[in-house]
Protein backbone atom coordinates (compact mmCIF):
# COMPACT_ATOMS: atom_id res chain seq x y z
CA UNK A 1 79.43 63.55 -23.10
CA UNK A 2 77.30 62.55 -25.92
CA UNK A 3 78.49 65.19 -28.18
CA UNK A 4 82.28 64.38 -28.34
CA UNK A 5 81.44 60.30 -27.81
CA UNK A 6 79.07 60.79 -31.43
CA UNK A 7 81.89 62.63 -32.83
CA UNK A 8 84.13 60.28 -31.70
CA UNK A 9 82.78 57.13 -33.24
CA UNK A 10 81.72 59.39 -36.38
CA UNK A 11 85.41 59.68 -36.92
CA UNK A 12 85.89 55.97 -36.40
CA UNK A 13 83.32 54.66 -38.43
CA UNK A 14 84.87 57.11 -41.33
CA UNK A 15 88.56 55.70 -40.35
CA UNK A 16 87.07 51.89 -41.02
CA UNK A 17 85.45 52.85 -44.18
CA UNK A 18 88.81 54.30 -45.61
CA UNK A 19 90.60 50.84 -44.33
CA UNK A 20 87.81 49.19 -46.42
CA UNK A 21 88.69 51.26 -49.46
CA UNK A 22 85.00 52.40 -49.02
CA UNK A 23 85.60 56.12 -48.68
CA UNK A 24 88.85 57.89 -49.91
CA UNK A 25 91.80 58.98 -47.89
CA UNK A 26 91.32 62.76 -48.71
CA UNK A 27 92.10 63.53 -44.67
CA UNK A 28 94.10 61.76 -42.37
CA UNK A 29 92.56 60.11 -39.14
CA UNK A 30 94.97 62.42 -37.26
CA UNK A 31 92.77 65.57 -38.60
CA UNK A 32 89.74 63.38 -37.58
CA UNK A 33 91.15 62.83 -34.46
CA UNK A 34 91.98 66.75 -34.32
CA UNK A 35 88.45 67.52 -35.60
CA UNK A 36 86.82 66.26 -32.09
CA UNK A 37 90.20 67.56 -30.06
CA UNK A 38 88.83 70.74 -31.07
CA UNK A 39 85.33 70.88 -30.25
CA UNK A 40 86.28 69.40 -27.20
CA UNK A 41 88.42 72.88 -26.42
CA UNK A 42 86.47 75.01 -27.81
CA UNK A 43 83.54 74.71 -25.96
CA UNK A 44 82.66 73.85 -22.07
CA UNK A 45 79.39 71.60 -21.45
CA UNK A 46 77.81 74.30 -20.76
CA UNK A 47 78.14 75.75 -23.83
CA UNK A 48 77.90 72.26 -26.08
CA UNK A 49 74.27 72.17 -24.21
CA UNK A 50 73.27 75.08 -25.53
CA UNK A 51 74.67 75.21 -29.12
CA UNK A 52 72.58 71.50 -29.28
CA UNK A 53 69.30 73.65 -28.68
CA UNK A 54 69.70 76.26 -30.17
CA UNK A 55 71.06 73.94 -33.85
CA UNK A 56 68.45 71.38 -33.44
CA UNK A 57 66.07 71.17 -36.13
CA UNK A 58 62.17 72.12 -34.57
CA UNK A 59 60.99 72.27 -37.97
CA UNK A 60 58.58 68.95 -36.39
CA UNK A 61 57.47 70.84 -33.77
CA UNK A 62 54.12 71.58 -33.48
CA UNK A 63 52.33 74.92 -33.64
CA UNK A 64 48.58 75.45 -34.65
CA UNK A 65 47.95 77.22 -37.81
CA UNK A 66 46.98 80.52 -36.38
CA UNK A 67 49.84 80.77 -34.02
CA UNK A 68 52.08 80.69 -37.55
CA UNK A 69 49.94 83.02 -39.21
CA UNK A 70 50.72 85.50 -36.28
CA UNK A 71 54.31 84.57 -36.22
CA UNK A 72 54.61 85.73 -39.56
CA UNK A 73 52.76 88.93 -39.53
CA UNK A 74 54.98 89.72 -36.45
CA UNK A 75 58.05 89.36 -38.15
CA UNK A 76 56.77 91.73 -41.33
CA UNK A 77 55.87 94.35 -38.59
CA UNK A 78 59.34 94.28 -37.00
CA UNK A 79 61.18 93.86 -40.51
CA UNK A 80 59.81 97.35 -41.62
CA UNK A 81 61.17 98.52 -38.04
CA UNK A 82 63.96 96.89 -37.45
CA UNK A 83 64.89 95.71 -41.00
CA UNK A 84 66.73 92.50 -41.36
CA UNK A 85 68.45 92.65 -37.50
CA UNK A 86 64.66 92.69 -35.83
CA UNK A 87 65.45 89.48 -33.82
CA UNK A 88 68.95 91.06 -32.61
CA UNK A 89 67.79 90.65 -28.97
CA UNK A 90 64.99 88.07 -29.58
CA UNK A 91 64.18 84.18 -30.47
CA UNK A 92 60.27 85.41 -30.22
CA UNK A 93 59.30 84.28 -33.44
CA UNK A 94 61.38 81.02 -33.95
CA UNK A 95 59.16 77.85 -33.95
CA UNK A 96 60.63 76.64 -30.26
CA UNK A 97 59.97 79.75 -28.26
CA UNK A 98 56.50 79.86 -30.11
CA UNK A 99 55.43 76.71 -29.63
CA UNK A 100 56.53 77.33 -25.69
CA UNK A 101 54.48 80.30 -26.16
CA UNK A 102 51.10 78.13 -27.20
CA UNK A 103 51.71 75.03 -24.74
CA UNK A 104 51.71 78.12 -21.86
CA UNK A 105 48.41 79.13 -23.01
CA UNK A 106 46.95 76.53 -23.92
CA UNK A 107 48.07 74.81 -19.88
CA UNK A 108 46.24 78.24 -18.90
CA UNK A 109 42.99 76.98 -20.74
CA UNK A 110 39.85 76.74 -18.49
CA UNK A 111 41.34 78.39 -15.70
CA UNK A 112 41.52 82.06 -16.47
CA UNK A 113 39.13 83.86 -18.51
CA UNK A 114 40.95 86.57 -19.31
CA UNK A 115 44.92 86.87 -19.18
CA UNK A 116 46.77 89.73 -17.69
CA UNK A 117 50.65 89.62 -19.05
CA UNK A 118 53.73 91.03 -17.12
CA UNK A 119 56.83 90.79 -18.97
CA UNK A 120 60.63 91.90 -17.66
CA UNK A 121 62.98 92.99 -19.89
CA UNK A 122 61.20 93.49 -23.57
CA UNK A 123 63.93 94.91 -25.58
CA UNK A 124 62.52 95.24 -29.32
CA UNK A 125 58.83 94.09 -28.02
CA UNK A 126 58.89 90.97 -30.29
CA UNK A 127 57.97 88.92 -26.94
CA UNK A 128 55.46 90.98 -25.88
CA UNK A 129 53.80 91.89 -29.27
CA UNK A 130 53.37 87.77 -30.26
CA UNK A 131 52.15 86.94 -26.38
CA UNK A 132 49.68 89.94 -27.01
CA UNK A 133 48.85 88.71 -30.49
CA UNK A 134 47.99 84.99 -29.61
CA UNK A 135 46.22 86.32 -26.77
CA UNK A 136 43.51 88.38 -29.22
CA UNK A 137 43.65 85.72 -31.29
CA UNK A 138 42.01 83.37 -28.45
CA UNK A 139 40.24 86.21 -27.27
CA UNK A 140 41.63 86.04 -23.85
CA UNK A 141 43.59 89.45 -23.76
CA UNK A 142 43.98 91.02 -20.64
CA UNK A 143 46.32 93.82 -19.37
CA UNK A 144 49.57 94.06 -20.99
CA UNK A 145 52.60 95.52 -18.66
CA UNK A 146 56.14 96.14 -20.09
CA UNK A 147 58.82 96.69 -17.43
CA UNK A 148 62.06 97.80 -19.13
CA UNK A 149 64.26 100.59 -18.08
CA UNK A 150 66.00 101.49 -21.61
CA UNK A 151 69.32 103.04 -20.15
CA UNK A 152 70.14 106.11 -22.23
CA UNK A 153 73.61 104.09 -22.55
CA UNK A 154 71.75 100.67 -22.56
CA UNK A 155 74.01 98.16 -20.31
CA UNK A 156 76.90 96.11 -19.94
CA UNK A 157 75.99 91.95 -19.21
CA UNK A 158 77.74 88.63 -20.50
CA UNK A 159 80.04 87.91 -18.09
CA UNK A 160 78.08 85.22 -16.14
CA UNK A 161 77.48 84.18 -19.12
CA UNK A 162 77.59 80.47 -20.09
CA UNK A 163 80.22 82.27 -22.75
CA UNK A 164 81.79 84.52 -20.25
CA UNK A 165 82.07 87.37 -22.79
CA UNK A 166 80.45 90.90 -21.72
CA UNK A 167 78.67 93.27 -24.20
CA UNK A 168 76.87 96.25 -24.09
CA UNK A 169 73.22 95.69 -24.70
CA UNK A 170 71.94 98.18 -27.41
CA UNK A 171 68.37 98.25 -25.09
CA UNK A 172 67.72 102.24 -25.22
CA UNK A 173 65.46 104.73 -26.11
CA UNK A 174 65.71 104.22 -29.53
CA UNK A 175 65.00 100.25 -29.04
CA UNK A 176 61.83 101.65 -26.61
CA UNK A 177 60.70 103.60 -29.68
CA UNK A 178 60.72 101.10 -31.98
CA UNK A 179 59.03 99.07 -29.40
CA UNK A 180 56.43 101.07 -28.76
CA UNK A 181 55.97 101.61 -32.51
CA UNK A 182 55.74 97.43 -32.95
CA UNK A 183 52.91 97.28 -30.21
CA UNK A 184 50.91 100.28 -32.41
CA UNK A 185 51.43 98.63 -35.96
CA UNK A 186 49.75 95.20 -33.89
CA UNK A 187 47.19 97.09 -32.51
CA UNK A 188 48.06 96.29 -28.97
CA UNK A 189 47.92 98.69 -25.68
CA UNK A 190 51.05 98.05 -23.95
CA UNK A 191 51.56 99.68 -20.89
CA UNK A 192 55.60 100.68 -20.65
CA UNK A 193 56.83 101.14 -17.68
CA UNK A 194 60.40 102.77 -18.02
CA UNK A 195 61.92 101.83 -14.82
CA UNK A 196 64.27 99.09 -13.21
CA UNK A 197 62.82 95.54 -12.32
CA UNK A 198 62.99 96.52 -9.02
CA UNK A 199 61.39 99.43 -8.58
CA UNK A 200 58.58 98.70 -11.07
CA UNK A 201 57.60 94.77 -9.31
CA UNK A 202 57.64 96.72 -5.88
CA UNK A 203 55.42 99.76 -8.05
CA UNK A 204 52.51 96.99 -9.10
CA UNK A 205 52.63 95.21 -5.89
CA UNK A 206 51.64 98.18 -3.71
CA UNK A 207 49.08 98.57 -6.42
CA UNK A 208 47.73 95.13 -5.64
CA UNK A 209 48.41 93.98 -9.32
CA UNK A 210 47.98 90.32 -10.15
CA UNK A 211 49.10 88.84 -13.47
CA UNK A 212 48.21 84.99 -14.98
CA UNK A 213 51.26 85.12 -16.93
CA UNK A 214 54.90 86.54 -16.08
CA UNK A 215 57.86 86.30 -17.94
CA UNK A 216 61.15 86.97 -16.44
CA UNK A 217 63.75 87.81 -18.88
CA UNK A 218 65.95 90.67 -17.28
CA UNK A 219 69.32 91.10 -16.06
CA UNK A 220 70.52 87.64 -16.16
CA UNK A 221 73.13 88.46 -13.79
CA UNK A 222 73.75 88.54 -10.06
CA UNK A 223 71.35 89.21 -7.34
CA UNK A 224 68.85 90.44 -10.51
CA UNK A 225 67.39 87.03 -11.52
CA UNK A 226 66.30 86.34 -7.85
CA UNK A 227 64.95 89.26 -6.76
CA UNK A 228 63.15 89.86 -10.06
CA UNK A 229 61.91 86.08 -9.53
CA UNK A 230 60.85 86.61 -5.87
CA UNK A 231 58.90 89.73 -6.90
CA UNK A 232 57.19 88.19 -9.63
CA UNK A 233 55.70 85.51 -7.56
CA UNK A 234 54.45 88.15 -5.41
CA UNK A 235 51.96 89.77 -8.51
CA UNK A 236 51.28 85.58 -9.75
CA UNK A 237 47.64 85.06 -9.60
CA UNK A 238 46.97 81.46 -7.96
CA UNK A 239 48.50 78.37 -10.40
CA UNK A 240 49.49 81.70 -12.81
CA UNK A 241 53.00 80.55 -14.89
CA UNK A 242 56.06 82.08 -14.77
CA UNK A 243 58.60 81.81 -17.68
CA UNK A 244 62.29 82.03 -17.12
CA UNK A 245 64.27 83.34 -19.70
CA UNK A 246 67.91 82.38 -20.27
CA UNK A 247 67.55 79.77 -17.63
CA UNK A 248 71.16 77.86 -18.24
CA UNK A 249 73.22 80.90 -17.52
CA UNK A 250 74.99 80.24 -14.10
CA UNK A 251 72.88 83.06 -11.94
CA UNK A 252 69.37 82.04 -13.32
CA UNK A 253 70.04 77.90 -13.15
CA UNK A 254 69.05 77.20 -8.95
CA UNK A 255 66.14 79.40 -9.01
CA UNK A 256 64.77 77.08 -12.27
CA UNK A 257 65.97 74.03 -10.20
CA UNK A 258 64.16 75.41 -7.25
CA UNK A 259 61.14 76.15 -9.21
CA UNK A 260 61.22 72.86 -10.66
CA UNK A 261 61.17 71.25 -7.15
CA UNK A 262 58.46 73.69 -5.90
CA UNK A 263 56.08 74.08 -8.91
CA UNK A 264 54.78 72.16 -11.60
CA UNK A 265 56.86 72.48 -15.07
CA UNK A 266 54.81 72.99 -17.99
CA UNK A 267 57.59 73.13 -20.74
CA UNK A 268 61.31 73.49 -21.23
CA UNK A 269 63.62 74.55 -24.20
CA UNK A 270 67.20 75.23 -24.43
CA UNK A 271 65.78 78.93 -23.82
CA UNK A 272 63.02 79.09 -21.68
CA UNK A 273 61.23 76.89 -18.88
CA UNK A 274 57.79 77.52 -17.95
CA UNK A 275 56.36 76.90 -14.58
CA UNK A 276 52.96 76.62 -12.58
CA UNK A 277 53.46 78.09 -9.49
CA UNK A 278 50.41 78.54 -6.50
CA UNK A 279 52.43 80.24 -3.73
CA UNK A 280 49.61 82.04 -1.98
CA UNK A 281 47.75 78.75 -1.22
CA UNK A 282 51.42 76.65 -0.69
CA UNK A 283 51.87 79.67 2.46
CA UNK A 284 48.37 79.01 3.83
CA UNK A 285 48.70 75.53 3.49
CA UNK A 286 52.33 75.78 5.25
CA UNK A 287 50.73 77.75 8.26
CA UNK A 288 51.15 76.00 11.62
CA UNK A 289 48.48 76.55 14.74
CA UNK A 290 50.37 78.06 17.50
CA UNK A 291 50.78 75.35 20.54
CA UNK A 292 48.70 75.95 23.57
CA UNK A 293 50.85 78.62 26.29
CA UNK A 294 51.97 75.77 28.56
CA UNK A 295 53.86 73.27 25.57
CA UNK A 296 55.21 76.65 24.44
CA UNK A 297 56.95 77.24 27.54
CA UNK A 298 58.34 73.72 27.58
CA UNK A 299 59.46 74.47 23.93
CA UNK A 300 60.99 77.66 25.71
CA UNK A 301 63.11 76.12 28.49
């Protein structure tokens, strides 16, 4: 609504100034008119919502000093991998999902003295390498776990999409390698676990793994988000954070708004919300004393 009603009174106040002989008549008001007709067609809400994030200037955003400094050795790493496409499947390194990045840690201050990491879905490793870099930097680095299944083929998603276009995602062995060869040139022991979401969350859980900080950014599609969700929580250390990647797309949405009612959010950008979640003590506190035999019969009958 407040995209096409700024647009609309942009075109107006340029319509007045050309009645006022204050601006030229090089366009009509008709292609005014037809400029916001457009934009309106073009593109749902959903997708006007995210084009607004993802344009909007965060160059006043803050991030500390070292947590740019890391940024930008980062992106020299992947540029002599990847060359010039090494964010083709990330936003790690601009200043929004950074400064996420920071406000995460920096909500995990005092409570954890070391920070194990479990991220879903790591595609090129620029997610995993910066969370592992500004982890060393505040000397908090714990265990680092990459679950990522890098199908020989990679994998078709898009379609529940808030664009509703499918592609194939170019996430295969050849990403994995240049992954893996990322985490060595930052000097970071990533442990790579080349599997589904599914089978590697149920893997670390019968290991009794427990992680201060998850991020979820999988299969975006279906079932996927909520089981990969529901797992996590399983391996989240008490008032641990969760991040959510992708969270507008249709599929991932209710489980942020049920988060959001259930936890406490820590931080939110047109890409990622961050939560602080204490299930284990939210089940004991939910547990109920069973009612002495006789009221349970009465219950009963």
């Amino acid at each position: 609504m407040k995209d096409y009603l700024k647009m609309g009174a942009s075109c107006a106040v340029r319509s007045i100034r050309r009645a006022a002989g204050l601006e030229k008549h090089s366009e009509s008001v008709r292609s005014d008119a037809s400029e916001l007709w457009n934009y309106l067609v073009r593109f749902t809400p959903a997708q006007r919502r995210l084009r607004r994030g993802q344009l909007k200037d965060y160059s006043g955003l803050h991030v500390s000093p070292e947590a740019e400094a890391e940024t930008l050795a980062l992106r020299e790493m992947a540029r002599a991998i990847y060359g010039q496409r090494y964010e083709y499947m990330s936003f790690a390194t601009n200043r929004e999902v950074v400064h996420v990045f920071e406000t995460v840690l920096d909500s995990l201050a005092g409570r954890f003295e070391r920070i194990n990491y479990l991220e879903i879905g790591s595609a090129q490793g620029l997610s995993m390498s910066l969370m592992g870099l500004l982890l060393r930097q505040k000397r908090r680095l714990g265990r680092l776990v990459s679950v990522d299944p890098y199908f020989d083929d990679g994998y078709v998603e898009g379609q529940r999409s808030p664009w509703g276009k499918s592609g194939v995602s170019q996430a295969t062995d050849g990403m994995r390698e240049g992954a893996l060869r990322l985490y060595e040139s930052a000097g970071l022991d990533v442990e790579q676990r080349r599997t589904t979401s599914l089978n590697g969350l149920r893997e670390l859980i019968a290991e009794e793994a427990r992680f201060e900080l998850i991020y979820v950014d999988g299969y975006h599609e279906g079932l996927t988000p909520a089981v990969d969700i529901g797992l996590s929580l399983a391996l989240l250390a008490d008032n641990g954070v969760i991040m959510l990647d992708d969270h507008q797309w249709p599929d991932v949405s209710p489980l942020e708004n049920l988060l959001r009612q259930h936890s406490k959010s820590i931080v939110r950008n047109w890409k990622i919300a961050a939560f602080s979640a204490n299930l284990h003590g939210e089940v004991n506190d939910a547990r109920v004393e069973a009612p002495p035999a006789r009221e349970a019969e009465k219950v009963a009958t």
